[in-house]
C-alpha atoms as a PDB file:
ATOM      1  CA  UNK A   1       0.000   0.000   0.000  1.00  0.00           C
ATOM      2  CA  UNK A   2       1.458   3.512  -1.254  1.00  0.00           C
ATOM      3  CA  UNK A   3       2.422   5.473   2.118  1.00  0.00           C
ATOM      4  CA  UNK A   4      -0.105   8.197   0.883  1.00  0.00           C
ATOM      5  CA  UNK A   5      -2.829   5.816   1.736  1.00  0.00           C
ATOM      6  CA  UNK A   6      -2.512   5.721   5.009  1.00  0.00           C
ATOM      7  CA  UNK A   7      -5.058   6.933   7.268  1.00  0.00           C
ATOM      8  CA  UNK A   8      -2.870   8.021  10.832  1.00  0.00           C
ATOM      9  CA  UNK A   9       0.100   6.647   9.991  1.00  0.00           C
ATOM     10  CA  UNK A  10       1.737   3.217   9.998  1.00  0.00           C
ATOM     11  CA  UNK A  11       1.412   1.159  12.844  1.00  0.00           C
ATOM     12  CA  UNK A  12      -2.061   2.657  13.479  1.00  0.00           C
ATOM     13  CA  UNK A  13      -4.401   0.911  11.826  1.00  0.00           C
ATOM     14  CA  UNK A  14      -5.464  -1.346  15.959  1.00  0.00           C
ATOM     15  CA  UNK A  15      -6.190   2.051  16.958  1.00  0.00           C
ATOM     16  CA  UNK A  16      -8.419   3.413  13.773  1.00  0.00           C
ATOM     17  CA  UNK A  17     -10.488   0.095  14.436  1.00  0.00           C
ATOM     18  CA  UNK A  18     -10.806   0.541  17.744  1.00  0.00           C
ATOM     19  CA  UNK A  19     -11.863   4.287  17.579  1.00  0.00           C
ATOM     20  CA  UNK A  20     -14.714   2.250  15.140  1.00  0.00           C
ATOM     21  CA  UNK A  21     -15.738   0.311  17.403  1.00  0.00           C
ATOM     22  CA  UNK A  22     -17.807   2.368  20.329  1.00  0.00           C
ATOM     23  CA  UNK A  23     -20.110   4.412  17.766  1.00  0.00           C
ATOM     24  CA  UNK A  24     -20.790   0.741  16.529  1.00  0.00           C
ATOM     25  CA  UNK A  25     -21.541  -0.759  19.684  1.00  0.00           C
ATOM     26  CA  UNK A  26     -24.074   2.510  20.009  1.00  0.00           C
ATOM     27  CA  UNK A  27     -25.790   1.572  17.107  1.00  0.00           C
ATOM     28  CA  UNK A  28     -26.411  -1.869  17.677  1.00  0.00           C
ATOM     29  CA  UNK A  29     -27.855  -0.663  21.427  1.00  0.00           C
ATOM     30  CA  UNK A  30     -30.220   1.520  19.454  1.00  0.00           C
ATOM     31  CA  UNK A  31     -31.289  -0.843  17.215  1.00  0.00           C
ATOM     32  CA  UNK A  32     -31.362  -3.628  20.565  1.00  0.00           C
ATOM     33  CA  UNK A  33     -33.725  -1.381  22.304  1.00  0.00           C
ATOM     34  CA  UNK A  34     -35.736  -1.339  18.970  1.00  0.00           C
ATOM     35  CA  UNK A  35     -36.320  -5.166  19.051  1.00  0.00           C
ATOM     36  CA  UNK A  36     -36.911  -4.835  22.731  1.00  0.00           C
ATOM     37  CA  UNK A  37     -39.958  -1.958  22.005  1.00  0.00           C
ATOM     38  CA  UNK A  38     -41.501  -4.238  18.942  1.00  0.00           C
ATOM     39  CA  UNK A  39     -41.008  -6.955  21.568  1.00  0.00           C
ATOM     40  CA  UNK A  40     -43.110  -5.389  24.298  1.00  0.00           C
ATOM     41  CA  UNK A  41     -45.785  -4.201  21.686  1.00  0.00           C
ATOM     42  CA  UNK A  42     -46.138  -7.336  20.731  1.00  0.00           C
ATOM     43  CA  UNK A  43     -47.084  -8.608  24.381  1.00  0.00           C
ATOM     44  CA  UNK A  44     -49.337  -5.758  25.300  1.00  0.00           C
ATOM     45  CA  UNK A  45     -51.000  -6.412  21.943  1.00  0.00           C
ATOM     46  CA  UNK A  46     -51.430 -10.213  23.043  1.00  0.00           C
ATOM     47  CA  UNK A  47     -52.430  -9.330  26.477  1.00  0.00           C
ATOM     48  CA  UNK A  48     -55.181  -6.930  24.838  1.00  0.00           C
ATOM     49  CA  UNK A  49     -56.610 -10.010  22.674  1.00  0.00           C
ATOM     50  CA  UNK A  50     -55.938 -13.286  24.741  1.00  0.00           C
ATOM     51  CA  UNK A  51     -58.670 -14.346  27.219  1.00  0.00           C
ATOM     52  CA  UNK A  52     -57.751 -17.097  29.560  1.00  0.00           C
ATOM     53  CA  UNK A  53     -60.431 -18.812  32.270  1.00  0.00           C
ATOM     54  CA  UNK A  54     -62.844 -15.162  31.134  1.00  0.00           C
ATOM     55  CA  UNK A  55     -60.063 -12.928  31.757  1.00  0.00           C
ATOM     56  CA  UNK A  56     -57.939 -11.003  29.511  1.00  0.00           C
ATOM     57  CA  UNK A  57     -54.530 -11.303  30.173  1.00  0.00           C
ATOM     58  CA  UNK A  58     -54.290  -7.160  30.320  1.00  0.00           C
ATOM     59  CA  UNK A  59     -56.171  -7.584  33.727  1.00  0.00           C
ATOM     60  CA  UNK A  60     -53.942 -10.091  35.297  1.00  0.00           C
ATOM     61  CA  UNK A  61     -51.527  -8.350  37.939  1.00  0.00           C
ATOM     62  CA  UNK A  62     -48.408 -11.116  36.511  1.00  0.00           C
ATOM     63  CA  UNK A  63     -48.943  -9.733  33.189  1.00  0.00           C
ATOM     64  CA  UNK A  64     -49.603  -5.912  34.206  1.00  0.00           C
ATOM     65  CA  UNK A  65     -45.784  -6.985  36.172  1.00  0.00           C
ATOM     66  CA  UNK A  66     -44.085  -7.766  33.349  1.00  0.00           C
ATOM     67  CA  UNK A  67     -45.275  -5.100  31.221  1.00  0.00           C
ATOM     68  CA  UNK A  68     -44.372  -2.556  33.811  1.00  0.00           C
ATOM     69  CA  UNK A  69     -40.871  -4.389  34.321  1.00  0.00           C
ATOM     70  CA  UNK A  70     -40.124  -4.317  30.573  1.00  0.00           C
ATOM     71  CA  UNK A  71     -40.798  -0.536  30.399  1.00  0.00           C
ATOM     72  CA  UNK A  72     -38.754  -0.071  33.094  1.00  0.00           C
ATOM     73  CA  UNK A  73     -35.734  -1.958  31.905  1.00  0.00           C
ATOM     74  CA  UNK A  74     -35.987  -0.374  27.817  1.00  0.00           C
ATOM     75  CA  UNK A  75     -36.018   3.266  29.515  1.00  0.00           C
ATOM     76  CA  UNK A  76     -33.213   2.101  31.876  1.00  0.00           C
ATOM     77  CA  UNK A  77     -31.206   0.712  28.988  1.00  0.00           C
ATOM     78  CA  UNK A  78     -32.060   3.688  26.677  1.00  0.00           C
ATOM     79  CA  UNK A  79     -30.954   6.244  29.154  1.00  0.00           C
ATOM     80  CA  UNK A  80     -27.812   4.287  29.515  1.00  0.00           C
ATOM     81  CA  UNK A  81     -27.070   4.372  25.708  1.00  0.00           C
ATOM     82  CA  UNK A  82     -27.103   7.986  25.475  1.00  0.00           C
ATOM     83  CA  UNK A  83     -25.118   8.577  28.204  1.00  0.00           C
ATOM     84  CA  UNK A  84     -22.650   6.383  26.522  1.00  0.00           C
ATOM     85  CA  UNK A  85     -23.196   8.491  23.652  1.00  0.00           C
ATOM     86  CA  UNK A  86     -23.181  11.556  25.141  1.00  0.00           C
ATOM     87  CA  UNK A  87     -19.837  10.918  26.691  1.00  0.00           C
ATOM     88  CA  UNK A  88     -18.313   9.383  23.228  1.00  0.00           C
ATOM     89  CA  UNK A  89     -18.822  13.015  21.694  1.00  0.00           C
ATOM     90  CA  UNK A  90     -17.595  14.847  25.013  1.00  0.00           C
ATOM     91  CA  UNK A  91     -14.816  13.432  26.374  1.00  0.00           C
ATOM     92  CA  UNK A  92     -14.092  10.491  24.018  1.00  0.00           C
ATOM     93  CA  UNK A  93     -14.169   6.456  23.516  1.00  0.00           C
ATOM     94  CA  UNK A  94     -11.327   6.357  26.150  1.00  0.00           C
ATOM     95  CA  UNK A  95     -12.890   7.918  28.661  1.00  0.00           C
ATOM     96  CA  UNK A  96     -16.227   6.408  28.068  1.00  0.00           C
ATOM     97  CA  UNK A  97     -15.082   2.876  28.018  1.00  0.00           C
ATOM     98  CA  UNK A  98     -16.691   1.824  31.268  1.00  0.00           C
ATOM     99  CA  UNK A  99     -20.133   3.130  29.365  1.00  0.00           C
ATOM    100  CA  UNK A 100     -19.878   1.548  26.466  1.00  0.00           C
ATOM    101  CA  UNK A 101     -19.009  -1.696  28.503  1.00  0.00           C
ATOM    102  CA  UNK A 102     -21.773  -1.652  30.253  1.00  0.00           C
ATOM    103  CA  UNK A 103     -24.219  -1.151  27.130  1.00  0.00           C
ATOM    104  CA  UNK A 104     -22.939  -4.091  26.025  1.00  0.00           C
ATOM    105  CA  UNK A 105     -23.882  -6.015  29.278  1.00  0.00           C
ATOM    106  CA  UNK A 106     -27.205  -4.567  29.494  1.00  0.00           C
ATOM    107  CA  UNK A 107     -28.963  -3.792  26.123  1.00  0.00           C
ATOM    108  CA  UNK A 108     -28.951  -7.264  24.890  1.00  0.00           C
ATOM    109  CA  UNK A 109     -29.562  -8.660  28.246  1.00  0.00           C
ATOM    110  CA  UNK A 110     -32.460  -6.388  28.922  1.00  0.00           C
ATOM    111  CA  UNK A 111     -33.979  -6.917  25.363  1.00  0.00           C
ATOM    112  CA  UNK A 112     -33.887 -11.065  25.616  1.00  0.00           C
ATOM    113  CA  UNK A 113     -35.462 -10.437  28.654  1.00  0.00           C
ATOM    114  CA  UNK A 114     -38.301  -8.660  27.610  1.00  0.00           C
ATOM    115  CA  UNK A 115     -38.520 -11.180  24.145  1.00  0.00           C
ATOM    116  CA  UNK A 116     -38.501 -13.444  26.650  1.00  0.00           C
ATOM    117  CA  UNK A 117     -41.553 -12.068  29.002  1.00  0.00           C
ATOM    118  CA  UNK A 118     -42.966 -11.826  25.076  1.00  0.00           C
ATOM    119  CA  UNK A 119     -43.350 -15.026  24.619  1.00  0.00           C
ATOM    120  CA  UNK A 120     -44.035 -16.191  28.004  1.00  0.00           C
ATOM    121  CA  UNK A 121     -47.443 -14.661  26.963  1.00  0.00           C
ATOM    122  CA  UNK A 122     -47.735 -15.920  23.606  1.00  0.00           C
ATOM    123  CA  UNK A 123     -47.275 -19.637  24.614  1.00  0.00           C
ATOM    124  CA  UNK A 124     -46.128 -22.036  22.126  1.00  0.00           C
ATOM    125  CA  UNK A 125     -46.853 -19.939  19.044  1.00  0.00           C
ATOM    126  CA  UNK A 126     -44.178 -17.948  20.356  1.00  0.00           C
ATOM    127  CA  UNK A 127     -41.983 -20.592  19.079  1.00  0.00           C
ATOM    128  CA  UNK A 128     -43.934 -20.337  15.475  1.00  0.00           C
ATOM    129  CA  UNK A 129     -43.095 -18.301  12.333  1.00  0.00           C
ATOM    130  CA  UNK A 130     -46.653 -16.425  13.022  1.00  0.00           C
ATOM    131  CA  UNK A 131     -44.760 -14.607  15.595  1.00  0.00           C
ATOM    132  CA  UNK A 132     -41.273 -12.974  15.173  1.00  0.00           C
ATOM    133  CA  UNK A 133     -40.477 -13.599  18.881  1.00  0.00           C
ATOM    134  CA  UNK A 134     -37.800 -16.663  18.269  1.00  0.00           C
ATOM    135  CA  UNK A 135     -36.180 -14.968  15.398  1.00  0.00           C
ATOM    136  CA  UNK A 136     -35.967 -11.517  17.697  1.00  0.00           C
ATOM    137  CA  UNK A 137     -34.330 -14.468  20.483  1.00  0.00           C
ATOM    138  CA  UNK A 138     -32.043 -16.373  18.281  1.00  0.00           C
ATOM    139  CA  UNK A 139     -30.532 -12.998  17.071  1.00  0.00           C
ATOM    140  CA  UNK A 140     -30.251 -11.320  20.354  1.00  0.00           C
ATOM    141  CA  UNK A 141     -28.082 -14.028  21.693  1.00  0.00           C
ATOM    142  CA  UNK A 142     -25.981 -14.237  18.628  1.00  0.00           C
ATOM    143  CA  UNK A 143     -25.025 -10.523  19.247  1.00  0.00           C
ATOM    144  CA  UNK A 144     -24.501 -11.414  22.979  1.00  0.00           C
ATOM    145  CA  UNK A 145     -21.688 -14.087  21.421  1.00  0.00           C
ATOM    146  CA  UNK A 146     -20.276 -11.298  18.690  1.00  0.00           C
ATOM    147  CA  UNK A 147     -19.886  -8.701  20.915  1.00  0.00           C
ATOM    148  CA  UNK A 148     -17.415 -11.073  23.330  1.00  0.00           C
ATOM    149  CA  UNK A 149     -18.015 -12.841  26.708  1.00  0.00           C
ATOM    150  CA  UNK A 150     -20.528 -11.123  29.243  1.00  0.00           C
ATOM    151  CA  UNK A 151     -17.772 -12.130  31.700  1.00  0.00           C
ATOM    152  CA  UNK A 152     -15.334 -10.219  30.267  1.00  0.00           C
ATOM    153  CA  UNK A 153     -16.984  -6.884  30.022  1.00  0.00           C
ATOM    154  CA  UNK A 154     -17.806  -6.961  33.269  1.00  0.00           C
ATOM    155  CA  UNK A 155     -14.480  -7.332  34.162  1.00  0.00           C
ATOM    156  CA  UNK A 156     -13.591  -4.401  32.423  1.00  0.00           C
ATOM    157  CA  UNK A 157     -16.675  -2.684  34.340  1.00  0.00           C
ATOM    158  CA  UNK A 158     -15.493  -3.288  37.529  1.00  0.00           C
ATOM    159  CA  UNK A 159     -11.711  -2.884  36.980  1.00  0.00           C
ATOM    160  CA  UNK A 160     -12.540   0.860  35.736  1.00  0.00           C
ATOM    161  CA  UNK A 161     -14.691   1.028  38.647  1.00  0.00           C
ATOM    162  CA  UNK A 162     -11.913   0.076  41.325  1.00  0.00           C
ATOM    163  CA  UNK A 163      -9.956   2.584  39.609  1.00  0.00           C
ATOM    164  CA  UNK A 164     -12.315   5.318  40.410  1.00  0.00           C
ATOM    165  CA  UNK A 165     -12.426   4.286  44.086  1.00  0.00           C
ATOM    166  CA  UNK A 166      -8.138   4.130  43.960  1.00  0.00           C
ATOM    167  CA  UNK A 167      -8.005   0.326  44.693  1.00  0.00           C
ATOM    168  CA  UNK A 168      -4.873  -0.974  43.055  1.00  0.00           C
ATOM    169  CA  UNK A 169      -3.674  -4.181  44.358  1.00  0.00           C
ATOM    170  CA  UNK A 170      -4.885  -6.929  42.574  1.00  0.00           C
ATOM    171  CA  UNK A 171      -6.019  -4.777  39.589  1.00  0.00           C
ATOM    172  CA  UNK A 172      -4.483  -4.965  36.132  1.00  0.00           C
ATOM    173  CA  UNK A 173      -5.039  -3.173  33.312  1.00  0.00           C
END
């Protein structure tokens, strides 16, 4: 490649591709919380139209629970991805690291939670093509496995976190 090609200069290509990554890792959040809002208007819809025993499922407290708990977690998770954000175009990926880790913990944890509570409601057809609710699954836990380990994230998480409260022994990185 003719030196004129390169983008920061040779040798920094690791640290253009990281610099890629965190807006990346924003926009698949966004799009997570996305599935996880079609996800939740999918159950209220169900609980709406399924009777069970001459109730609808709208009027049973366990469903009214998870509906509340799903809104709860999406505006959680949502309000965590813009404060990642916010802090990617203040003070930079570096210093938003611990952010950005934990969006990746939570937004596709939260939304297979709520697919979950989803098809909790729809029963077996949940497992059907007439509903996208397995699809939604299988590809939320995919990204969980693209994105790296759960594990290792939060070891990231709390190793930035240490650092804040000036615990070093023990800590690398």
């Amino acid at each position: 490649m003719p030196a004129t090609n390169l983008i920061l200069g040779e040798g920094r290509g690791f640290e253009i591709a990281q610099g890629r990554l965190g807006p990346g890792r924003i926009h698949h959040c966004m799009r997570i919380i996305g599935v996880a809002e079609r996800a939740l208007e999918l159950l209220c819809k169900r609980a709406t139209e399924r009777t069970t025993w001459g109730m609808k499922l709208a009027d049973r407290g366990v469903t009214q629970e998870r509906i509340a708990d799903s809104r709860i977690q999406i505006e959680m998770c949502r309000l965590l991805v813009l404060k990642a954000a916010y802090m990617m175009d203040t003070v930079g990926n570096k210093e938003a690291r611990q952010e950005i880790a934990m969006i990746k913990v939570a937004a596709p944890n939260m939304a297979l939670d709520v697919v979950d509570k989803a098809m909790q409601l729809h029963g077996g057809g949940s497992m059907s093509q007439e509903f996208p609710l397995a699809y939604m699954y299988a590809r939320l836990r995919a990204l969980r496995f693209a994105d790296g380990p759960d594990e290792v994230h939060r070891q990231q998480i709390a190793r930035l976190e240490l650092r804040r409260h000036d615990y070093r022994a023990g800590v690398r990185g």
